[in-house]
Protein backbone atom coordinates (compact mmCIF):
# COMPACT_ATOMS: atom_id res chain seq x y z
CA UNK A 1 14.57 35.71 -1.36
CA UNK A 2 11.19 36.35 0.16
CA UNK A 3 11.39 34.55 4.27
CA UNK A 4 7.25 33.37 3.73
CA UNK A 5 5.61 31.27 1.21
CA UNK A 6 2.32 30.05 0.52
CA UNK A 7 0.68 26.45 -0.11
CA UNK A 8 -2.06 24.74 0.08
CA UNK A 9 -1.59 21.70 1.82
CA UNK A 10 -3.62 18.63 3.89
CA UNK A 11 -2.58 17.51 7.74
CA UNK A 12 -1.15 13.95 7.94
CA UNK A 13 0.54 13.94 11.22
CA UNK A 14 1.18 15.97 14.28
CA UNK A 15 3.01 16.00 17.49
CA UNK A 16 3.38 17.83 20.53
CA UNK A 17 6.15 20.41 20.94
CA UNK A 18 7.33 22.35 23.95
CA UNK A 19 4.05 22.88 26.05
CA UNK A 20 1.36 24.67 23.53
CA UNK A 21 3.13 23.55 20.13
CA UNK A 22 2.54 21.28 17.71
CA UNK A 23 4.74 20.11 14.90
CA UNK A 24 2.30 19.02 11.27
CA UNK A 25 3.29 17.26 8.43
CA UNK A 26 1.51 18.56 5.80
CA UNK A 27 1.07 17.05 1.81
CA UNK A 28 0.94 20.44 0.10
CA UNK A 29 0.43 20.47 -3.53
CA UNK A 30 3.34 23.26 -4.47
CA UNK A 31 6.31 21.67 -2.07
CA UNK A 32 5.63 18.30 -1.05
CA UNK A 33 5.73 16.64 2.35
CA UNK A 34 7.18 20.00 4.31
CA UNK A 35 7.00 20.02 8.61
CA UNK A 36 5.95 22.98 10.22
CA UNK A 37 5.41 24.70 13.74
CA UNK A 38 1.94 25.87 14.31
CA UNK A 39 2.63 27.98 17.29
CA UNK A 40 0.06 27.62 19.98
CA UNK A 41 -1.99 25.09 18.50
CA UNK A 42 -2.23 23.31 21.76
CA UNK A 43 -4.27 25.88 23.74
CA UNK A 44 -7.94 26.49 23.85
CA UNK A 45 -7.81 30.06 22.65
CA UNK A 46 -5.68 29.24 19.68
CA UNK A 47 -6.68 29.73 15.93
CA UNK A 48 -4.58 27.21 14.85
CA UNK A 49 -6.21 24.57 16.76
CA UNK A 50 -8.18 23.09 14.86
CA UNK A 51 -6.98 24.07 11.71
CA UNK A 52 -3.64 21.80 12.58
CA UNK A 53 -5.94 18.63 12.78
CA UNK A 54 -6.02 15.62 10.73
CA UNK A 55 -6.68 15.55 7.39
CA UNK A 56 -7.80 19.15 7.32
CA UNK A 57 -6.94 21.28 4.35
CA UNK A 58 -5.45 24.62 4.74
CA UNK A 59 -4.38 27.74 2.81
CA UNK A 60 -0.81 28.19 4.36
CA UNK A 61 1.34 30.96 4.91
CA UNK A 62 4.41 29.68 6.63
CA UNK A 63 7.53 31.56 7.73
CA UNK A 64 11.36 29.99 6.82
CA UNK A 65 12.62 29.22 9.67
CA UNK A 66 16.47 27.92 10.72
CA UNK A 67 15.30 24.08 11.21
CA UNK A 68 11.77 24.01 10.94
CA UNK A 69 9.16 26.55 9.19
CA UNK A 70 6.40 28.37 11.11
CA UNK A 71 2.54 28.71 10.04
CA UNK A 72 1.73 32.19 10.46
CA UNK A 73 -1.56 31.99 8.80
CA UNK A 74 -4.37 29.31 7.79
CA UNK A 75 -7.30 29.51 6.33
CA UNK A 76 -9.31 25.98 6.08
CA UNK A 77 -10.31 25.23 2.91
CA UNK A 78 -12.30 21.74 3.64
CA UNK A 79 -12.24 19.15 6.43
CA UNK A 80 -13.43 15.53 6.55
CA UNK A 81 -15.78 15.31 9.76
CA UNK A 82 -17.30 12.45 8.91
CA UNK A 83 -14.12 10.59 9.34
CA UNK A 84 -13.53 10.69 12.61
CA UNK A 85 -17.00 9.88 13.69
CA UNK A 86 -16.79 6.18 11.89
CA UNK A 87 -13.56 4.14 13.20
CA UNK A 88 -13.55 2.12 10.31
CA UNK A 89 -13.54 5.29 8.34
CA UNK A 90 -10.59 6.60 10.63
CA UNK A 91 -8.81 3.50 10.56
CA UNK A 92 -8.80 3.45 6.66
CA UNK A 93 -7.58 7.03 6.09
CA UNK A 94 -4.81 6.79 8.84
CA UNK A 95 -3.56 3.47 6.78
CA UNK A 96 -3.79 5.52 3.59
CA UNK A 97 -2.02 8.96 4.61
CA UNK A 98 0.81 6.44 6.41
CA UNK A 99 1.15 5.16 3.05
CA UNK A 100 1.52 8.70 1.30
CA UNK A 101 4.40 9.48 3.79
CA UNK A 102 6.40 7.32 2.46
CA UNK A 103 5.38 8.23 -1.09
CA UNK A 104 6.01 11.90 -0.82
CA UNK A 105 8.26 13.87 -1.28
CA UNK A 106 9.96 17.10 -0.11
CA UNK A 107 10.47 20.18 -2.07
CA UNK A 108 8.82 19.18 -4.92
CA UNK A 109 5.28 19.16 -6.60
CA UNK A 110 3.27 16.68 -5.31
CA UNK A 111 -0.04 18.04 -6.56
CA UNK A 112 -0.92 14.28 -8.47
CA UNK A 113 -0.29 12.59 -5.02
CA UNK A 114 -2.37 15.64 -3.12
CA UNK A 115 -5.58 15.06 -5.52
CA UNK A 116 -5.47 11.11 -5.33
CA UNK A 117 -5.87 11.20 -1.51
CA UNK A 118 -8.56 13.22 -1.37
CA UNK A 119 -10.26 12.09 -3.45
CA UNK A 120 -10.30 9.01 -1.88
CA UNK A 121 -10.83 10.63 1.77
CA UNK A 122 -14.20 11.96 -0.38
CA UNK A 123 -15.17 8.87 -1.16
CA UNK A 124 -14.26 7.12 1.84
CA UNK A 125 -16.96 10.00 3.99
CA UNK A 126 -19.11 9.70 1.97
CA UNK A 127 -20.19 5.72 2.51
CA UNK A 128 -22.92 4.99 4.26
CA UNK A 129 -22.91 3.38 7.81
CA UNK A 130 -24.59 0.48 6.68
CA UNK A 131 -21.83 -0.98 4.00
CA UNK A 132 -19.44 -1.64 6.48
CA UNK A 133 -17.00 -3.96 4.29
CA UNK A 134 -17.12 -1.42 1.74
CA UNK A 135 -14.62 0.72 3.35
CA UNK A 136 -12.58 -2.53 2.81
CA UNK A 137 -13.34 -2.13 -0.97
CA UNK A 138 -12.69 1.76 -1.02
CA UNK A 139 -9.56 1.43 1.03
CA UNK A 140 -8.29 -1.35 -1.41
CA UNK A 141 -9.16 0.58 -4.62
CA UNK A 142 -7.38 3.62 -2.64
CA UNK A 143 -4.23 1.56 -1.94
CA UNK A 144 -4.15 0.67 -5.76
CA UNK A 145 -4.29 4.33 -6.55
CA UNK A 146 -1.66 4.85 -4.77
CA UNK A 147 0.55 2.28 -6.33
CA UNK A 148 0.03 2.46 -9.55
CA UNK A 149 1.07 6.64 -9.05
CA UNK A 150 4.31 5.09 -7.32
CA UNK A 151 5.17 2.85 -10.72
CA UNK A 152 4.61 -0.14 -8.36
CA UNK A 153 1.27 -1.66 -9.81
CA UNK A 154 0.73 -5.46 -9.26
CA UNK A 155 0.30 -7.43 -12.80
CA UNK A 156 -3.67 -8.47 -11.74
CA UNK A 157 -4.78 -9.11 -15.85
CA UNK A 158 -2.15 -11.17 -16.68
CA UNK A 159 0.20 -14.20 -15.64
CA UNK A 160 3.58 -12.87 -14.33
CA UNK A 161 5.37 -15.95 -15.52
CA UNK A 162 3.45 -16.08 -19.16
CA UNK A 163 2.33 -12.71 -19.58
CA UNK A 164 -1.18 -14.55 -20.96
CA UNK A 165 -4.56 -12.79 -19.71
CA UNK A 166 -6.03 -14.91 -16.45
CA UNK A 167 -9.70 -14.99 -16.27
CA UNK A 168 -11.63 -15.84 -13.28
CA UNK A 169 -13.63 -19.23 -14.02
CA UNK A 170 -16.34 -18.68 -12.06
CA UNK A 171 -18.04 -22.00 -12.94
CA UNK A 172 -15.22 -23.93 -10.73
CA UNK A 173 -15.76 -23.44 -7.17
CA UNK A 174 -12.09 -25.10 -6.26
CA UNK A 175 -10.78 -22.60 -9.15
CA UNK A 176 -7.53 -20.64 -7.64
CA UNK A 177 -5.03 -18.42 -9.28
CA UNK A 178 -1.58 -17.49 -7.18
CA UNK A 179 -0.59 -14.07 -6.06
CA UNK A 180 3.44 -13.82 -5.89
CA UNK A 181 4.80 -10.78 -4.11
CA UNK A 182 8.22 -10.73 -5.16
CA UNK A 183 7.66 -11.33 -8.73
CA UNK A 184 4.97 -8.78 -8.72
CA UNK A 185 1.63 -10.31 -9.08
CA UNK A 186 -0.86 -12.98 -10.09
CA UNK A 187 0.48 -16.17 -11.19
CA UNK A 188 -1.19 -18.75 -13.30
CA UNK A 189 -1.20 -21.99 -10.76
CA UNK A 190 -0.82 -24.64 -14.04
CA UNK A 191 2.28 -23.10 -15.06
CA UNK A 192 4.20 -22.75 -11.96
CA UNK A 193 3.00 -26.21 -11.30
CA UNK A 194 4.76 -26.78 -14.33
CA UNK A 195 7.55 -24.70 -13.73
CA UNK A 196 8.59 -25.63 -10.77
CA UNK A 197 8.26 -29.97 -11.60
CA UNK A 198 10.62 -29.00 -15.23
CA UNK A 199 12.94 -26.94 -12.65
CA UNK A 200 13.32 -30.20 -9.94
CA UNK A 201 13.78 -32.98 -13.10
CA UNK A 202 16.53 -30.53 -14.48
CA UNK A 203 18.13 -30.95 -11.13
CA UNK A 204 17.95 -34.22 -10.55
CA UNK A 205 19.50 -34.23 -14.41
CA UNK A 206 22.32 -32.26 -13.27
CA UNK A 207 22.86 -34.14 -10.23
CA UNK A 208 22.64 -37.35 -11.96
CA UNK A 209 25.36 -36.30 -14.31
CA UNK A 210 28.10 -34.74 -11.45
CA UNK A 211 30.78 -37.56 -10.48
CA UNK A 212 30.38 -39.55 -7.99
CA UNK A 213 32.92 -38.51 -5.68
CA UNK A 214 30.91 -35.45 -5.40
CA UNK A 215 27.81 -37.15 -3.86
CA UNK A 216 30.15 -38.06 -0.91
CA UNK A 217 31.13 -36.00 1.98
CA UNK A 218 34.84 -35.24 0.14
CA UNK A 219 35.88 -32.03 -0.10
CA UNK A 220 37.42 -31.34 -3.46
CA UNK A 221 40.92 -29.92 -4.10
CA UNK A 222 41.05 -26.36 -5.10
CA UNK A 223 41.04 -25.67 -8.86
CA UNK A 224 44.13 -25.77 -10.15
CA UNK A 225 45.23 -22.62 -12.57
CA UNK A 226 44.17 -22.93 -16.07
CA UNK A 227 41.61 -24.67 -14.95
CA UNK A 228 37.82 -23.36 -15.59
CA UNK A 229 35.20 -23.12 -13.26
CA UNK A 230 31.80 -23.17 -14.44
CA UNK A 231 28.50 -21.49 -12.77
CA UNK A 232 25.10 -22.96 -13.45
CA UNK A 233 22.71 -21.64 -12.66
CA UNK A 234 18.73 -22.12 -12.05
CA UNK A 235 15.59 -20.72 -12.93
CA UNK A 236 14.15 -19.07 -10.05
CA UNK A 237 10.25 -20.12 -9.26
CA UNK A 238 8.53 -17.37 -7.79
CA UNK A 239 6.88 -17.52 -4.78
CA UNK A 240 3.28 -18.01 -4.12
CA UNK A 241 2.08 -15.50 -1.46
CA UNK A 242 -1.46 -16.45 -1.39
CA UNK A 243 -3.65 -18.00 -3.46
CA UNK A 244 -7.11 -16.39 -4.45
CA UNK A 245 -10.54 -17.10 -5.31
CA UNK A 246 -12.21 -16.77 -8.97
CA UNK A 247 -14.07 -13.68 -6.69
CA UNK A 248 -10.77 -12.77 -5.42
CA UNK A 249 -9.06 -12.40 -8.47
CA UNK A 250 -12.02 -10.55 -10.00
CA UNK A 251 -12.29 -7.77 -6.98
CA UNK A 252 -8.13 -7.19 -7.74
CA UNK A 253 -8.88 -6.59 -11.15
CA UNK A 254 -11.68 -4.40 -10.51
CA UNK A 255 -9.72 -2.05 -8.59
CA UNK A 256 -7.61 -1.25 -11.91
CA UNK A 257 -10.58 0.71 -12.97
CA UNK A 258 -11.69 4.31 -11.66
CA UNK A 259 -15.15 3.17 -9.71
CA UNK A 260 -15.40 0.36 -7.44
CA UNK A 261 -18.75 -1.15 -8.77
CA UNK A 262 -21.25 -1.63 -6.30
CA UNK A 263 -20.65 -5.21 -4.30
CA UNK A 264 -22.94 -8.24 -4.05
CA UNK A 265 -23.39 -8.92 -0.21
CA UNK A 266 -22.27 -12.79 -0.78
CA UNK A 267 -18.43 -10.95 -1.75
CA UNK A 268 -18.32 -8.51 0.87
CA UNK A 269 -15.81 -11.16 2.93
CA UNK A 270 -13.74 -11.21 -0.25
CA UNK A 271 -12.38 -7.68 0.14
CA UNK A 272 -10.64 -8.89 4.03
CA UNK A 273 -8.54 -11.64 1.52
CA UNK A 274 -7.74 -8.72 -0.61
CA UNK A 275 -6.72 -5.66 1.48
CA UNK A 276 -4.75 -8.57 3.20
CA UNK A 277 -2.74 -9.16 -0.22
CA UNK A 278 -2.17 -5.23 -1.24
CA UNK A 279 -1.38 -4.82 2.43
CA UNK A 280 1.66 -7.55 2.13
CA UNK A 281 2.69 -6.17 -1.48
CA UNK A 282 3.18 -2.71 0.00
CA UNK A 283 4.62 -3.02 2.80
CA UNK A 284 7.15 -5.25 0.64
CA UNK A 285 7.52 -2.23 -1.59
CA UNK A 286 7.57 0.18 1.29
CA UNK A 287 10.29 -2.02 3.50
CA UNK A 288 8.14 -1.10 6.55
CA UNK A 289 4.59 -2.64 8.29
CA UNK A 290 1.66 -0.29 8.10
CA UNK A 291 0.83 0.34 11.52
CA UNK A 292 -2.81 1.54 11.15
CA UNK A 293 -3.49 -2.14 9.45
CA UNK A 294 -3.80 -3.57 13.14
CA UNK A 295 -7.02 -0.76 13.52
CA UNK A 296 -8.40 -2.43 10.29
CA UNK A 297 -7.82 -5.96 11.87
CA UNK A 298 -9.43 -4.98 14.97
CA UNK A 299 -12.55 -3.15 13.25
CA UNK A 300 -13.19 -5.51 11.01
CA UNK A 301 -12.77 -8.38 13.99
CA UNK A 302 -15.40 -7.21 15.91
CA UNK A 303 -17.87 -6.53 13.14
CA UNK A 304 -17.54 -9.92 12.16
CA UNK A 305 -17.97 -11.39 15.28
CA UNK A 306 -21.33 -9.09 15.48
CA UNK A 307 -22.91 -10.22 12.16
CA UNK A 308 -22.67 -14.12 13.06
């Protein structure tokens, strides 16, 4: 079995090693997530240098190695420079690649996952200075992406309690629709109104029904054998996370569709309420905070405060 392979991979995350080392994770499309040592990459002199930098695609040749492989070669095949000159920009593509380490995976094909992100590192570069809150839009469309590849799309056409389309009524101004994390997505306010006032009057039913010597503070005898024990149990209500906006709702179902369409400046706040939302949903999914969110809260902070 050959001791070098090659793949073509992007640079997610790096870390010092030793005193002129670095260790890269690197998304390649024919192996996955795989760590490597780029020897050197640390000094001045090195060819590696800047080749082992974020988000920088490389051709690979890497060398097996006992606990972790070596890159022996690299030859850059595109970089995103525009990135790192825009915080915003840098913010939103740090969130993202976090997000794709947790997604990928090792030793395996990832070449779906590889194409996604940059793509949307393209498209992310490629916005103007000016549209500021659109990186908010791109990074949410982005984060959908991402999902949906994962199997872990929110329901955003249709009531998770009814399964009946929800359209934004635009014409209502105090017009709201709920967004429920745990049950995976928008939630018809009406009916979990409803829900949840059936659910209380069928326990009040039940209660009503129970002896009387169990509304006192007597602890009943154990169950005697023969005896039957009965379980009821209740419909569970899902939670409302948020609630959203006719806008809202219509910018969450927008990003099921391959172009973000090009934003009135009255919505441009709308996108902050709905990062915020995908944000919650996937670090539920991912059972860990994003850490580059607090960047995006920062960024988008201080631009705010500038524009009033």
């Amino acid at each position: 079995m050959s001791r070098t392979y090659k793949a073509t991979g992007i640079n997610l995350k790096a870390q010092a090693l030793g005193e002129s080392d670095k260790i890269v994770t690197i998304l390649t499309k024919e192996f996955g997530l795989i760590r490597a040592v780029a020897p050197g990459a640390r000094k001045h002199s090195s060819s590696l240098g800047g080749r082992s930098g974020m988000f920088v695609v490389n051709e690979l040749l890497i060398a097996k190695g006992r606990s972790l492989d070596k890159i022996t070669q690299a030859q850059t095949l595109k970089t995103y420079p525009g990135l790192a000159k825009d915080l915003g920009k840098l913010a939103a593509s740090q969130y993202l690649a976090e997000i794709v380490l947790c997604q990928a995976l090792s030793e395996q094909p990832q070449e779906e996952l590889y194409e996604i992100l940059n793509e949307h590192l393209s498209r992310l570069e490629a916005l103007p200075k000016t549209e500021v809150y659109s990186i908010l839009a791109y990074l949410a469309h982005a984060v959908f992406h991402l999902l949906a590849l994962a199997g872990l799309t929110p329901q955003v056409q249709v009531c998770c309690l009814t399964q009946r389309p929800l359209i934004p009524d635009f014409t209502d101004p105090s017009w709201q629709v709920g967004f429920s994390i745990p049950a995976g997505g928008i939630v018809c306010l009406e009916n979990w109104e409803r829900s949840r006032r059936e659910g209380d009057d069928r326990e009040r039913d039940r209660n009503s029904s129970f002896p009387q010597s169990l509304n006192h503070s007597v602890i009943p005898s154990p169950p005697k054998p023969g005896y039957q024990t009965v379980v009821v149990h209740r419909q569970e209500i899902p939670v409302i996370s948020c609630r959203l906006s006719a806008i809202e709702l219509a910018m969450l179902q927008q990003l099921s569709q391959p172009e973000i369409m090009q934003m009135d400046a009255a919505k441009d706040y709308g996108w902050l309420s709905v990062e915020h939302i995908l944000r919650q949903y996937t670090q539920y999914h991912l059972g860990r905070p994003i850490r580059s969110a607090t960047l995006i809260d920062s960024y988008f902070a201080a631009n705010h405060d500038a524009t009033i």
